[in-house]
N, C-alpha and C. Protein backbone atom coordinates (compact mmCIF):
# COMPACT_ATOMS: atom_id res chain seq x y z
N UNK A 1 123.41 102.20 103.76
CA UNK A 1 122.19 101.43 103.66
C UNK A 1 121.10 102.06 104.51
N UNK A 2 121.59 102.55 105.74
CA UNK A 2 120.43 102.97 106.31
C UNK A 2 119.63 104.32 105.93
N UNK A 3 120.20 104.85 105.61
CA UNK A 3 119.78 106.34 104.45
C UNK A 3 118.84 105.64 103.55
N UNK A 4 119.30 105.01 102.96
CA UNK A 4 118.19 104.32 101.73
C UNK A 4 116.80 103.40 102.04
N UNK A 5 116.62 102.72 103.41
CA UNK A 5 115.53 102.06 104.19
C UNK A 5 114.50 103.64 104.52
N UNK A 6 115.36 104.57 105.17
CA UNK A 6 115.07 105.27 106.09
C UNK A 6 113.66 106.18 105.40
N UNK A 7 113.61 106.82 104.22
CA UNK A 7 112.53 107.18 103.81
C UNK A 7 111.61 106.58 103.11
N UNK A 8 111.82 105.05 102.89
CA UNK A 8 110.78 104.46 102.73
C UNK A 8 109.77 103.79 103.53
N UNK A 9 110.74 103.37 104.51
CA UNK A 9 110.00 102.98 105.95
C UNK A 9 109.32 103.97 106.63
N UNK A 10 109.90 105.20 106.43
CA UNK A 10 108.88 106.81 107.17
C UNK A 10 107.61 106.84 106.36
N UNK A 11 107.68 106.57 104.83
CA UNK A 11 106.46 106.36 104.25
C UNK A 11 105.50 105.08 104.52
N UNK A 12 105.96 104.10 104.81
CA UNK A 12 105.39 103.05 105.20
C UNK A 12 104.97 103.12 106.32
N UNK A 13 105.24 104.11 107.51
CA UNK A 13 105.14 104.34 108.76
C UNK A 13 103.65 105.04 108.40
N UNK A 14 104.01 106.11 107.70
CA UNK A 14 102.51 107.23 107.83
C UNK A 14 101.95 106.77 106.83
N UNK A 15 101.82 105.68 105.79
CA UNK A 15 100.65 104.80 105.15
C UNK A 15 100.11 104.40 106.17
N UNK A 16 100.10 103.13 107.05
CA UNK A 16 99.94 102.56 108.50
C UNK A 16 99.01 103.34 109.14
N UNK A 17 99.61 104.57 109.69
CA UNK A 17 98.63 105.44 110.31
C UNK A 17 97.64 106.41 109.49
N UNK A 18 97.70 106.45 108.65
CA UNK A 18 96.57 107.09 108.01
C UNK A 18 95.15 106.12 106.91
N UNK A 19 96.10 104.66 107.19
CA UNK A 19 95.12 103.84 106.57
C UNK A 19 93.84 103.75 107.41
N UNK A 20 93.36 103.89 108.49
CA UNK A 20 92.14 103.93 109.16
C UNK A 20 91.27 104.92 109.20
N UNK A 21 92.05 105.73 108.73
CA UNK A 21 91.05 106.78 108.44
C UNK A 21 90.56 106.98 107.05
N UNK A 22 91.49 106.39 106.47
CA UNK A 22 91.24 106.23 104.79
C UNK A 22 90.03 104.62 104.81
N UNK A 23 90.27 103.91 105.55
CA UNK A 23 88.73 103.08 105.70
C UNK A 23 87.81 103.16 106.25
N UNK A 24 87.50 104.70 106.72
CA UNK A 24 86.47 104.99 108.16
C UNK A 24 85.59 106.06 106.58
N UNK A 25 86.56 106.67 105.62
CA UNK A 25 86.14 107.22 104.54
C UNK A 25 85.26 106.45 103.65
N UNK A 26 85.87 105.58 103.18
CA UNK A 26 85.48 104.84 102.46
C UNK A 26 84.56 103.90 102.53
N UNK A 27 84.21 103.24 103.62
CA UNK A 27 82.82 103.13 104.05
C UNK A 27 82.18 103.21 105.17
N UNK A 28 82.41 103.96 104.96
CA UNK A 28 81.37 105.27 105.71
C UNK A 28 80.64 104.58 107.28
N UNK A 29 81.75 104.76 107.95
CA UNK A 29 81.47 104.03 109.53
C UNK A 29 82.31 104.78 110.70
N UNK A 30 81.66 105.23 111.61
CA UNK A 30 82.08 106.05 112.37
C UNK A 30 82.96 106.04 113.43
N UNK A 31 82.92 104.49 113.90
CA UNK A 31 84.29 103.98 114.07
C UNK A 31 84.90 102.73 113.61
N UNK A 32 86.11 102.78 113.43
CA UNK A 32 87.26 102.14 113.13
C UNK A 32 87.52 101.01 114.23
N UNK A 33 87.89 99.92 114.36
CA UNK A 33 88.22 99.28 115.74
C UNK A 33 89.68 98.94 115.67
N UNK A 34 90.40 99.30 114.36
CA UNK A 34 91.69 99.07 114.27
C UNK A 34 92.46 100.79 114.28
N UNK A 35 93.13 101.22 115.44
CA UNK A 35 93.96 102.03 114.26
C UNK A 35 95.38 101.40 114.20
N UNK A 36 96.00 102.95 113.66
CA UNK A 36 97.36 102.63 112.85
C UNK A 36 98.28 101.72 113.87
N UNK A 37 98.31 102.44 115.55
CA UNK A 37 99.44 102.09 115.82
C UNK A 37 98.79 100.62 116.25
N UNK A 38 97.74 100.41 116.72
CA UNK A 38 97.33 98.62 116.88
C UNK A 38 97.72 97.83 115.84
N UNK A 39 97.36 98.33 114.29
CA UNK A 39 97.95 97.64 113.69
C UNK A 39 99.55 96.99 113.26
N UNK A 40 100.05 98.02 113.49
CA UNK A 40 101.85 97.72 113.85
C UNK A 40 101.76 96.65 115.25
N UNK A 41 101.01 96.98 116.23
CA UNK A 41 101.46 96.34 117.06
C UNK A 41 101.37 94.93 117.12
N UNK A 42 100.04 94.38 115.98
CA UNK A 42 99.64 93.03 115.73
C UNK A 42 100.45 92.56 114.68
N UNK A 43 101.30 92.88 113.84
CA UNK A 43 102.18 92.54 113.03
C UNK A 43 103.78 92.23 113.90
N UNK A 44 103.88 93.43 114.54
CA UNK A 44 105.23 93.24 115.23
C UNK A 44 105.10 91.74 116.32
N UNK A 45 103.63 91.76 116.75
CA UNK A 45 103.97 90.33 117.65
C UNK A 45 103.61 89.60 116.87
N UNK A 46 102.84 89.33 115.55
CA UNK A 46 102.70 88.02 114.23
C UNK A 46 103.86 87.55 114.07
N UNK A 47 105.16 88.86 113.73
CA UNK A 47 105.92 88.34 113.00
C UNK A 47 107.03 88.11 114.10
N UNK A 48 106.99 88.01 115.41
CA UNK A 48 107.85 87.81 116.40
C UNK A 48 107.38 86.74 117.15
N UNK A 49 106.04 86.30 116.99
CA UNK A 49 105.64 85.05 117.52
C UNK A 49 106.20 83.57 116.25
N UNK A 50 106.16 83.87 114.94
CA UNK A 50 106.47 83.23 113.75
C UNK A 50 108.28 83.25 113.96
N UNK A 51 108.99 84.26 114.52
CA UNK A 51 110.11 84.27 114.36
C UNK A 51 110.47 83.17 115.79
N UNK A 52 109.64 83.11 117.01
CA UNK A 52 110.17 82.09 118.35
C UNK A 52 109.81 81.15 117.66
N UNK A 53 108.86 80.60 116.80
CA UNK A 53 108.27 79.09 116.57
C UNK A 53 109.04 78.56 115.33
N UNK A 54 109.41 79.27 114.54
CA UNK A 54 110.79 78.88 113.60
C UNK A 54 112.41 78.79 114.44
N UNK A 55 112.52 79.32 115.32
CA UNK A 55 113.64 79.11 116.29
C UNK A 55 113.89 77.68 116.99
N UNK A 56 112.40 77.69 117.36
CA UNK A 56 112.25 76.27 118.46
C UNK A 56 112.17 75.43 117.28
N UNK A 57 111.72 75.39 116.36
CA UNK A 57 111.92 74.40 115.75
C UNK A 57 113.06 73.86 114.44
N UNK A 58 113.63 74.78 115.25
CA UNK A 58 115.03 74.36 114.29
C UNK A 58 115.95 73.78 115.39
N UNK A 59 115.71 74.47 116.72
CA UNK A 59 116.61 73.66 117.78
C UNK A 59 116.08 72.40 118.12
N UNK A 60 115.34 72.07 117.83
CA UNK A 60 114.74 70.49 117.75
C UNK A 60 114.80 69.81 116.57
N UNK A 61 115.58 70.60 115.19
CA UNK A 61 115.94 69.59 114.36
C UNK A 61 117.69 69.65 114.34
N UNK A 62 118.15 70.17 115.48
CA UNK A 62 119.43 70.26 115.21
C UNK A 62 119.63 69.21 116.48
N UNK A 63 119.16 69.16 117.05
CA UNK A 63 119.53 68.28 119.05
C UNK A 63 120.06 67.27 118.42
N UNK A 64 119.55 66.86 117.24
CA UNK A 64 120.58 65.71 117.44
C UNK A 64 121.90 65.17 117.36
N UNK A 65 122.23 66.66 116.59
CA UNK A 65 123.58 67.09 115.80
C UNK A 65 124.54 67.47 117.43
N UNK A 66 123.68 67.68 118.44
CA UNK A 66 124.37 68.17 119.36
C UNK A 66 124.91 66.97 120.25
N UNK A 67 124.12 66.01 120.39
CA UNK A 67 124.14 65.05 121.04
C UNK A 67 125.60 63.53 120.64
């Protein structure tokens, strides 16, 4: 399995980083205020802040099961 993730995620990696420059092209602005790796970095804590607040709130629909 990991062979088969592995070169699509390398492509998904260098889409990421070359998308800011592909919108600095396209309209035509000299700087960018996002690049590639900021953008990974605001996804990795989106989807890790969404992953603690689905946690906590499943251990508060289970407490009672514990009790």
């Amino acid at each position: 399995i990991l062979t088969r993730i592995t070169l699509p995620g390398a492509i998904f990696l260098g889409a990421i980083a070359v998308l800011p420059f592909i919108a600095q092209g396209a309209w035509k602005v000299q700087s960018f205020p996002f690049a590639g790796t900021a953008v990974l970095i605001m996804v990795g804590v989106a989807l890790e802040t969404m992953k603690q607040i689905e946690s906590q709130l499943m251990m508060r629909h289970y407490e009672g099961f514990l009790k």
